[in-house]
C-alpha atoms as a PDB file:
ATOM      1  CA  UNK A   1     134.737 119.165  86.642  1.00  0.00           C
ATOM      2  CA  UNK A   2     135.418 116.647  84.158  1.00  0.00           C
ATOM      3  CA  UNK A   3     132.469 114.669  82.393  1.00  0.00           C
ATOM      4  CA  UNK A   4     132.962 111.765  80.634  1.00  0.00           C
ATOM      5  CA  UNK A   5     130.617 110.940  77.624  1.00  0.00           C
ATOM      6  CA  UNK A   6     130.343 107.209  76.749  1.00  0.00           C
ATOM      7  CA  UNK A   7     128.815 106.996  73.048  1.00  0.00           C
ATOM      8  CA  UNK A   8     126.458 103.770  73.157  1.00  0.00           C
ATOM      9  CA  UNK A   9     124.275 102.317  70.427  1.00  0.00           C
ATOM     10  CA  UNK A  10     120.828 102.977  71.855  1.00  0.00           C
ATOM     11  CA  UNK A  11     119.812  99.569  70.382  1.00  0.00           C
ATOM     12  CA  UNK A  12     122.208  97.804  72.680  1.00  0.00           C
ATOM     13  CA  UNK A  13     121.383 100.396  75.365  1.00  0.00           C
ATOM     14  CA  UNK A  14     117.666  99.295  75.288  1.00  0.00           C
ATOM     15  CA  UNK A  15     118.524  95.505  75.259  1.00  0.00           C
ATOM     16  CA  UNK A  16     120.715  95.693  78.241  1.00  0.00           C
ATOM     17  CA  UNK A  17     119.284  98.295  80.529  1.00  0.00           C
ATOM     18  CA  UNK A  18     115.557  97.849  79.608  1.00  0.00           C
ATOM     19  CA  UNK A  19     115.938  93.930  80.598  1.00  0.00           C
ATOM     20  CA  UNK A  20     117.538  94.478  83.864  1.00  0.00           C
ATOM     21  CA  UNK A  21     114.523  97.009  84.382  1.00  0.00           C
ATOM     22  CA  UNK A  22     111.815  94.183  83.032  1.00  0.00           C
ATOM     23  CA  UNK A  23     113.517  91.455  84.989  1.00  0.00           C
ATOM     24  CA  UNK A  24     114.073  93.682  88.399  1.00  0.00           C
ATOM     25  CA  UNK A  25     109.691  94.116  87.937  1.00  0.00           C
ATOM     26  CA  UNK A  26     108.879  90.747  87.296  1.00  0.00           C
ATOM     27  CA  UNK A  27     111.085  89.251  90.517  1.00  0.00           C
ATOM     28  CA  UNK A  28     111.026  91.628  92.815  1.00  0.00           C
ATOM     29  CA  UNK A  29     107.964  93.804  92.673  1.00  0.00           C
ATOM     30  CA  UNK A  30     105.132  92.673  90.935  1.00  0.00           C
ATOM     31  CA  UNK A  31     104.429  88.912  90.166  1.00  0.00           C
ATOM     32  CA  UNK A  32     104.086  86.265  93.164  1.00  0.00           C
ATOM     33  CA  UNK A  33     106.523  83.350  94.147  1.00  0.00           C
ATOM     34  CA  UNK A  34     105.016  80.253  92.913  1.00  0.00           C
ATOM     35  CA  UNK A  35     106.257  78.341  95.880  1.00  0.00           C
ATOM     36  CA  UNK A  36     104.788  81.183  98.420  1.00  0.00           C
ATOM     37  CA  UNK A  37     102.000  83.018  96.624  1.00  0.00           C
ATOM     38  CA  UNK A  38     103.514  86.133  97.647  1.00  0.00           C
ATOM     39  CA  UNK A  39     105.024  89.417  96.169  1.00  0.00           C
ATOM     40  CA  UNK A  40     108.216  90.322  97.760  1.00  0.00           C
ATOM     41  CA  UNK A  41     106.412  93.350  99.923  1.00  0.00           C
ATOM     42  CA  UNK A  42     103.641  90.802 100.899  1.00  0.00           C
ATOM     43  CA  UNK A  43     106.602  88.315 101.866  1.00  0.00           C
ATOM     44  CA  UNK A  44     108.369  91.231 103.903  1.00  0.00           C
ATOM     45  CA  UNK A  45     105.274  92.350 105.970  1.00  0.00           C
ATOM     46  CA  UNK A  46     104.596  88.896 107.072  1.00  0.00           C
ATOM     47  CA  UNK A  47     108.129  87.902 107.640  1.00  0.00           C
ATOM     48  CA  UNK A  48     109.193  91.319 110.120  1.00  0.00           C
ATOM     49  CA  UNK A  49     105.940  91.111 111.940  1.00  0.00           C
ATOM     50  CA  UNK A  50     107.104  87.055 112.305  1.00  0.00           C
ATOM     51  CA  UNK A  51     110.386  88.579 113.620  1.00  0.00           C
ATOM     52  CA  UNK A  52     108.945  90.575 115.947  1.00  0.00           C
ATOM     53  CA  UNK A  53     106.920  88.037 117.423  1.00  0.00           C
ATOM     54  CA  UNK A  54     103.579  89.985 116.394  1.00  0.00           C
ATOM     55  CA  UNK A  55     101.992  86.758 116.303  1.00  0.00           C
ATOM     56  CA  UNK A  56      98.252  85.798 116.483  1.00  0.00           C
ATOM     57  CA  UNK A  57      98.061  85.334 119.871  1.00  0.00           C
ATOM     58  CA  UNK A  58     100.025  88.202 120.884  1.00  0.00           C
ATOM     59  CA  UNK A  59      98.720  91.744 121.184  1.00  0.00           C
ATOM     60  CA  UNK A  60      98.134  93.811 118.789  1.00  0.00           C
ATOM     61  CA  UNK A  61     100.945  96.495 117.556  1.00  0.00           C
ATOM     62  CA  UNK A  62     100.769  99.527 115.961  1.00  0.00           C
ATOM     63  CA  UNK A  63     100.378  99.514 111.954  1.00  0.00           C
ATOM     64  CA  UNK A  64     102.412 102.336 111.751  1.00  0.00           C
ATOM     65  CA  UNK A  65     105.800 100.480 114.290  1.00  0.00           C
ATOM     66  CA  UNK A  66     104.679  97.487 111.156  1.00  0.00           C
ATOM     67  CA  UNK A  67     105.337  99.783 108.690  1.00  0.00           C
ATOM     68  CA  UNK A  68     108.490 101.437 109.698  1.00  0.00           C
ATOM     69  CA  UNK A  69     110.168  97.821 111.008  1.00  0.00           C
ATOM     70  CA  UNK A  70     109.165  96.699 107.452  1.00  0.00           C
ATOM     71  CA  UNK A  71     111.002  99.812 105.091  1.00  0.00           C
ATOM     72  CA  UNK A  72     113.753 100.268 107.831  1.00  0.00           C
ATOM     73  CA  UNK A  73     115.017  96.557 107.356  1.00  0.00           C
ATOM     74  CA  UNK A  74     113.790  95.352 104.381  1.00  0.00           C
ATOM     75  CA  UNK A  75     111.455  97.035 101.471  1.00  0.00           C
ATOM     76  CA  UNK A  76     113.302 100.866 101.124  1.00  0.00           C
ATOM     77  CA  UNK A  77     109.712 102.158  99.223  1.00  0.00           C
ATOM     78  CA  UNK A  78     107.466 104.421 100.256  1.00  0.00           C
ATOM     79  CA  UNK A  79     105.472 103.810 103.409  1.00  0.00           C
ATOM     80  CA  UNK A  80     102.358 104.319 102.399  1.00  0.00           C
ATOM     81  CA  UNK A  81     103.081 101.292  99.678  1.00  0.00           C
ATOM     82  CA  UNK A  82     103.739  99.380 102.421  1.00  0.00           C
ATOM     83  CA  UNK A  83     100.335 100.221 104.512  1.00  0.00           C
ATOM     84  CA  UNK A  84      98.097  99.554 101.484  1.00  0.00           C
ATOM     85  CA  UNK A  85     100.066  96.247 101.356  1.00  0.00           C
ATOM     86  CA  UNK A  86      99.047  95.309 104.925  1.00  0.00           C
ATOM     87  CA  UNK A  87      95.266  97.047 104.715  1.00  0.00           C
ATOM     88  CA  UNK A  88      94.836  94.758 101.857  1.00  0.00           C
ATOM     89  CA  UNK A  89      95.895  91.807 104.010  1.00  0.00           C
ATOM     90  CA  UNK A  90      93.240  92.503 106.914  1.00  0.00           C
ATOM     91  CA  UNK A  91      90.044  92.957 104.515  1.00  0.00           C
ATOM     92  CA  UNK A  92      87.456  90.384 103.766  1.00  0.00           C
ATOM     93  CA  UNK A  93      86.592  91.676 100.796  1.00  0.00           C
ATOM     94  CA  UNK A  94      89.755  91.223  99.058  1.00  0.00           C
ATOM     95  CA  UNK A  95      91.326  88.562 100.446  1.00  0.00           C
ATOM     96  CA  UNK A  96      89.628  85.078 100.623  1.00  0.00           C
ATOM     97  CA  UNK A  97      91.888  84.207 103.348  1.00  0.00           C
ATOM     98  CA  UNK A  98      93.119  87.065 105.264  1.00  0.00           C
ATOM     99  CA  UNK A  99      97.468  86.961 106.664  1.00  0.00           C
ATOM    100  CA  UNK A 100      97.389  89.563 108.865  1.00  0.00           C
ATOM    101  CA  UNK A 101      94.354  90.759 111.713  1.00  0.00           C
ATOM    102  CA  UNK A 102      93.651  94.178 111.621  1.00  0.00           C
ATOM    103  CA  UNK A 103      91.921  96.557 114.809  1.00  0.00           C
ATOM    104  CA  UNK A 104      90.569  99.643 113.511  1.00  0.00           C
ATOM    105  CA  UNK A 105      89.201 101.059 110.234  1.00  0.00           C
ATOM    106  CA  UNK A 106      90.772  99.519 107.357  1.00  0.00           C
ATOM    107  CA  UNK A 107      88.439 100.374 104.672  1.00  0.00           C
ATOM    108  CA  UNK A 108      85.387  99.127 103.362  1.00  0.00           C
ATOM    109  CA  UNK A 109      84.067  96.728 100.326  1.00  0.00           C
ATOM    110  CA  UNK A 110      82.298 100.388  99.358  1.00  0.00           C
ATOM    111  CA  UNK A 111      85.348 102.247  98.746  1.00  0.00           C
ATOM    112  CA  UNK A 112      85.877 104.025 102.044  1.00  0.00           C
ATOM    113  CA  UNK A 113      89.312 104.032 103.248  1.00  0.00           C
ATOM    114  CA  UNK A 114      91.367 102.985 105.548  1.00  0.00           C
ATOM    115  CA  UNK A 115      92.393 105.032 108.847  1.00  0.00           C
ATOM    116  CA  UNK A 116      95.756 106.371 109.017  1.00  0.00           C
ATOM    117  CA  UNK A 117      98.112 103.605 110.302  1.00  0.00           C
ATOM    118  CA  UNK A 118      98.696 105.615 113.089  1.00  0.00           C
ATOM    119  CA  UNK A 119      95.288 105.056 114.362  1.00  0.00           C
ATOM    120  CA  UNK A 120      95.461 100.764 113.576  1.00  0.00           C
ATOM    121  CA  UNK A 121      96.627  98.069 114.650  1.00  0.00           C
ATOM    122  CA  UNK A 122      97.291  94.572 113.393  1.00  0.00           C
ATOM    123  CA  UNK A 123      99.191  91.271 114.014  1.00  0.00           C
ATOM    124  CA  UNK A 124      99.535  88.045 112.063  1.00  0.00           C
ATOM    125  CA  UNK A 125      96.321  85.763 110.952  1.00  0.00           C
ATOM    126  CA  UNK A 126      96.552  82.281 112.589  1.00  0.00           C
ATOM    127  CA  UNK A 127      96.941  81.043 108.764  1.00  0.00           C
ATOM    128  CA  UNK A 128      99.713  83.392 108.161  1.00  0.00           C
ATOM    129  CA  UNK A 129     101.686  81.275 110.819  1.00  0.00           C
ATOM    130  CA  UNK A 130     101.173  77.877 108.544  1.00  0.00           C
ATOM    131  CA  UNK A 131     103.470  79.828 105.691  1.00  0.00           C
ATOM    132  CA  UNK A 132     106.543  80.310 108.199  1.00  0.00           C
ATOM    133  CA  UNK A 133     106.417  77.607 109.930  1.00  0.00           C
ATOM    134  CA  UNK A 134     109.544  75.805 110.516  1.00  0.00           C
ATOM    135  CA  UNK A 135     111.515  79.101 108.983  1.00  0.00           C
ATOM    136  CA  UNK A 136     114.160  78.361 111.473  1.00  0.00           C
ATOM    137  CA  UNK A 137     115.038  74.810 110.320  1.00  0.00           C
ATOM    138  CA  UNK A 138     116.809  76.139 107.085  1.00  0.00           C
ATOM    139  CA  UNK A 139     113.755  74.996 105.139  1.00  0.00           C
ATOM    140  CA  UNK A 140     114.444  77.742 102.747  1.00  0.00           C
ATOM    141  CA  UNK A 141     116.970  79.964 101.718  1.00  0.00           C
ATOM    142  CA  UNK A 142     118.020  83.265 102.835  1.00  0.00           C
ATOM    143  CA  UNK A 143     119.291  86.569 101.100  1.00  0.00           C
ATOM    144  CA  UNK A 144     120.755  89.999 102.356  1.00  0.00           C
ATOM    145  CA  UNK A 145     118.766  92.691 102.313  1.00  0.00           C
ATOM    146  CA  UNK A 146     119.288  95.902 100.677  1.00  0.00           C
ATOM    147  CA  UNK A 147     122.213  97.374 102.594  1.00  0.00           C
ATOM    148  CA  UNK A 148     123.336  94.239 103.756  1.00  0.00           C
ATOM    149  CA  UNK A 149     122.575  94.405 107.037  1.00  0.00           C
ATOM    150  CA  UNK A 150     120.158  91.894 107.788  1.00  0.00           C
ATOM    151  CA  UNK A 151     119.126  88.964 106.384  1.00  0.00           C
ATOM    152  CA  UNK A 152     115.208  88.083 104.502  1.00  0.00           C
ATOM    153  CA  UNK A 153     114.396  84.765 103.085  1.00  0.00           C
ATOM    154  CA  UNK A 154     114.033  84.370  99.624  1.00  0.00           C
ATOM    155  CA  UNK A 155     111.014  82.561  99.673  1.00  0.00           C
ATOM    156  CA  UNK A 156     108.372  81.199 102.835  1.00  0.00           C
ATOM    157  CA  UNK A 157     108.387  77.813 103.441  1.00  0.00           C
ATOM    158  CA  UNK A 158     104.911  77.613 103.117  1.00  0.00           C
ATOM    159  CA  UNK A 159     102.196  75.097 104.120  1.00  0.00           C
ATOM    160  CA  UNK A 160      99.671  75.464 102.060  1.00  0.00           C
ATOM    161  CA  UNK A 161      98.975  76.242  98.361  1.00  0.00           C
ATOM    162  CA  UNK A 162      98.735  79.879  98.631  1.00  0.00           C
ATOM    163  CA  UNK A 163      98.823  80.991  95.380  1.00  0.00           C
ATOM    164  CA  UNK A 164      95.731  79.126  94.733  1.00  0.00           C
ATOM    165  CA  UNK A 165      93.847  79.800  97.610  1.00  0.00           C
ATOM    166  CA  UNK A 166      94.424  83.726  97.565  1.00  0.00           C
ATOM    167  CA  UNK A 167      95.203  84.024  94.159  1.00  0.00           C
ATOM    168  CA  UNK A 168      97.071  87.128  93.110  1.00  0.00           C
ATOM    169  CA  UNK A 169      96.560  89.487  90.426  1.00  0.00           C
ATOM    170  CA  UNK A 170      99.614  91.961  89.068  1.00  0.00           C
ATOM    171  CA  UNK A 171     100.926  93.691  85.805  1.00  0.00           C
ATOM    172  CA  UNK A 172     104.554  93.538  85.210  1.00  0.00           C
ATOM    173  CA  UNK A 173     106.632  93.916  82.313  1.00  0.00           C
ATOM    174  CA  UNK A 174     106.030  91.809  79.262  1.00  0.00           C
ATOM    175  CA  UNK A 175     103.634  89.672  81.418  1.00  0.00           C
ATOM    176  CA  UNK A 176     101.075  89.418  83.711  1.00  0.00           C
ATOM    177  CA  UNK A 177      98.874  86.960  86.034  1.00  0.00           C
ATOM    178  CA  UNK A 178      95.522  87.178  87.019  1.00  0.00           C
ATOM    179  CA  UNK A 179      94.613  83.947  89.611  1.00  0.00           C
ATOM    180  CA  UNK A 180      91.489  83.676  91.266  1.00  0.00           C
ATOM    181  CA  UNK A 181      91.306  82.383  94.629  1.00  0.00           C
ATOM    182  CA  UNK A 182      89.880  78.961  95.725  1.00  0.00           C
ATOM    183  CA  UNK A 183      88.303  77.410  98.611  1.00  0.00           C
ATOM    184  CA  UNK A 184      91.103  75.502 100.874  1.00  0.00           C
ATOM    185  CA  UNK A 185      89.133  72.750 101.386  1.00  0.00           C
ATOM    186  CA  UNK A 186      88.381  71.947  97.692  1.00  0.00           C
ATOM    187  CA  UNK A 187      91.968  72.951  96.757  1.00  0.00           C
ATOM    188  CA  UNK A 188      93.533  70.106  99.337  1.00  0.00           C
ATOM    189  CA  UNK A 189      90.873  67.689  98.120  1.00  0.00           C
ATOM    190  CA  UNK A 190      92.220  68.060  94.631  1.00  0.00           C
ATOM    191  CA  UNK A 191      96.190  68.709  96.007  1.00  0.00           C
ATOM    192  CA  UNK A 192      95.491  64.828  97.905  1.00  0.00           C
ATOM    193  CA  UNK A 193      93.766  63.167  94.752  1.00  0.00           C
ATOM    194  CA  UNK A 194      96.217  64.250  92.914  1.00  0.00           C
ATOM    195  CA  UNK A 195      99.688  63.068  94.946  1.00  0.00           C
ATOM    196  CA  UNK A 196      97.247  59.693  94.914  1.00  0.00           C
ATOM    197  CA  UNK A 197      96.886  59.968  90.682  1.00  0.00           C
ATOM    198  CA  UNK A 198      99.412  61.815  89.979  1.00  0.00           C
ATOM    199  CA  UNK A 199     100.071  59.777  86.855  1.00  0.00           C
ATOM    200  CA  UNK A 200      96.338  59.730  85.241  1.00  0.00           C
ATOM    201  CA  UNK A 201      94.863  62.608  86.818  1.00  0.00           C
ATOM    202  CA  UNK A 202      93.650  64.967  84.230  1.00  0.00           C
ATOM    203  CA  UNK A 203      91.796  68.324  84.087  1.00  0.00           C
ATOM    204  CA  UNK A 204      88.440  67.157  84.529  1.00  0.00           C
ATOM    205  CA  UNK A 205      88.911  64.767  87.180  1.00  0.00           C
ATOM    206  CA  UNK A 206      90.869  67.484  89.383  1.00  0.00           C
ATOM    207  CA  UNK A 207      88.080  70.007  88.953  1.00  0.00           C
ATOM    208  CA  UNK A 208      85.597  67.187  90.428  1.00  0.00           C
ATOM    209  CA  UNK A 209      87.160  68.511  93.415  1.00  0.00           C
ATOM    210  CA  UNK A 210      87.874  72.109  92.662  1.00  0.00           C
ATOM    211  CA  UNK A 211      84.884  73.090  90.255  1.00  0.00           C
ATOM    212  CA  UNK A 212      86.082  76.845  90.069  1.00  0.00           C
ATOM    213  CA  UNK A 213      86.719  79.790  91.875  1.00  0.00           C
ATOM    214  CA  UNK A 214      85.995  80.997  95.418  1.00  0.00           C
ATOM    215  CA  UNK A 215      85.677  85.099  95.517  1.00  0.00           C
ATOM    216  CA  UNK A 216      85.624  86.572  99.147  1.00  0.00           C
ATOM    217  CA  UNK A 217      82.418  88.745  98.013  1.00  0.00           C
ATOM    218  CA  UNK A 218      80.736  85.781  96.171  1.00  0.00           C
ATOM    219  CA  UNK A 219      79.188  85.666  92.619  1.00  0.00           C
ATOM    220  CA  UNK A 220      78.219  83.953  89.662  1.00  0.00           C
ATOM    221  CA  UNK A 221      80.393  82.510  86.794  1.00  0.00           C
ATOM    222  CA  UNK A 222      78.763  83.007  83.388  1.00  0.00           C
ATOM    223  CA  UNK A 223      80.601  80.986  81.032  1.00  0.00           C
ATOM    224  CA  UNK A 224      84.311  79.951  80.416  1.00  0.00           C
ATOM    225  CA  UNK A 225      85.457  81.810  77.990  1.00  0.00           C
ATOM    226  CA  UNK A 226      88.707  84.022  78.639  1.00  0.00           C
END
């Protein structure tokens, strides 16, 4: 067998490789989409159980048919990253607004966990629907998947300000976010003053509206700092 031995300076080698690695975290694993508030997994979940019409007013389905519709067609990770995705989804505690509507232990705020998803079941929140409505107006783009063989969109045309009102909180590589969530209500408030003062609106008129954070568990803010 012949081997070939390509002699590379591992400066260059580190430029190259390590910022297709950084850039391949950042976009498709751990930050959220602006536009969407979602990480490509979250965007995934909600978008097969769309596709299979597990919808809020249909039955409920087996996490574990979620899970394998989900890493068949379009996230090729491990399925138990894909469970924790969707048992984060369904809790109360760590979700202000939940997407998805779980039946069946998924954990508590104590640290219990969640059944096996063979045991649950879940379908799609009745908010979840307002972030894919109109997907089939070519309101957004679309992308192949990872073997080619289906098609995911990019992005979810959503409704509302999700990013804000769930916040999201991940470590990538060379960055990070860490956004709290907000009360809908107050966020729209602000959203509507400002597309009416768009022009003159600053900080502390917009937080008139939105005075600070919303936690699903509650608590107190002690200063500002940080």
């Amino acid at each position: 067998m012949s081997e070939t031995i390509i002699p590379s300076d591992i400066v260059d080698e580190m430029r190259d490789s390590y910022m297709d690695y950084a850039m391949s975290v950042i976009v498709g694993r751990a930050l959220p989409d602006v536009r969407d508030g979602l990480k490509p997994v979250h965007r995934r979940v909600l978008y097969s159980m769309h596709d299979q019409g597990n919808e809020y007013n249909k039955a409920y389905r087996k996490s574990a048919r979620v899970v394998g519709e989900v890493i068949g067609k379009y996230h090729p990770h491990g399925d138990s990253a894909v469970y924790d995705t969707i048992v984060r989804m369904t809790q109360p505690f760590s979700m202000r607004y939940q997407l998805v509507d779980g039946q069946g232990n998924f954990g508590s705020v104590d640290g219990d966990s969640p059944a096996a998803m063979r045991y649950t079941e879940v379908r799609m929140q009745r908010l979840a629907q307002e972030l894919l409505l109109d997907l089939d107006k070519d309101t957004v783009d679309f992308q192949p998947n990872y073997d080619e063989s289906q098609e995911e969109p990019v992005v979810l045309p959503s409704r509302i300000p999700n990013l804000l009102a769930n916040g999201s909180t991940g470590i990538a590589v060379g960055m990070a976010c860490n956004i709290p969530p907000h009360n809908l209500r107050e966020l729209m408030n602000a959203l509507l003053y400002y597309i009416d003062h768009r022009h003159q609106a600053d900080i502390s008129e917009l937080m008139e509206h939105l005075p600070g954070p919303d936690f699903p568990t509650g608590g107190t803010i002690l200063g500002r700092q940080g």
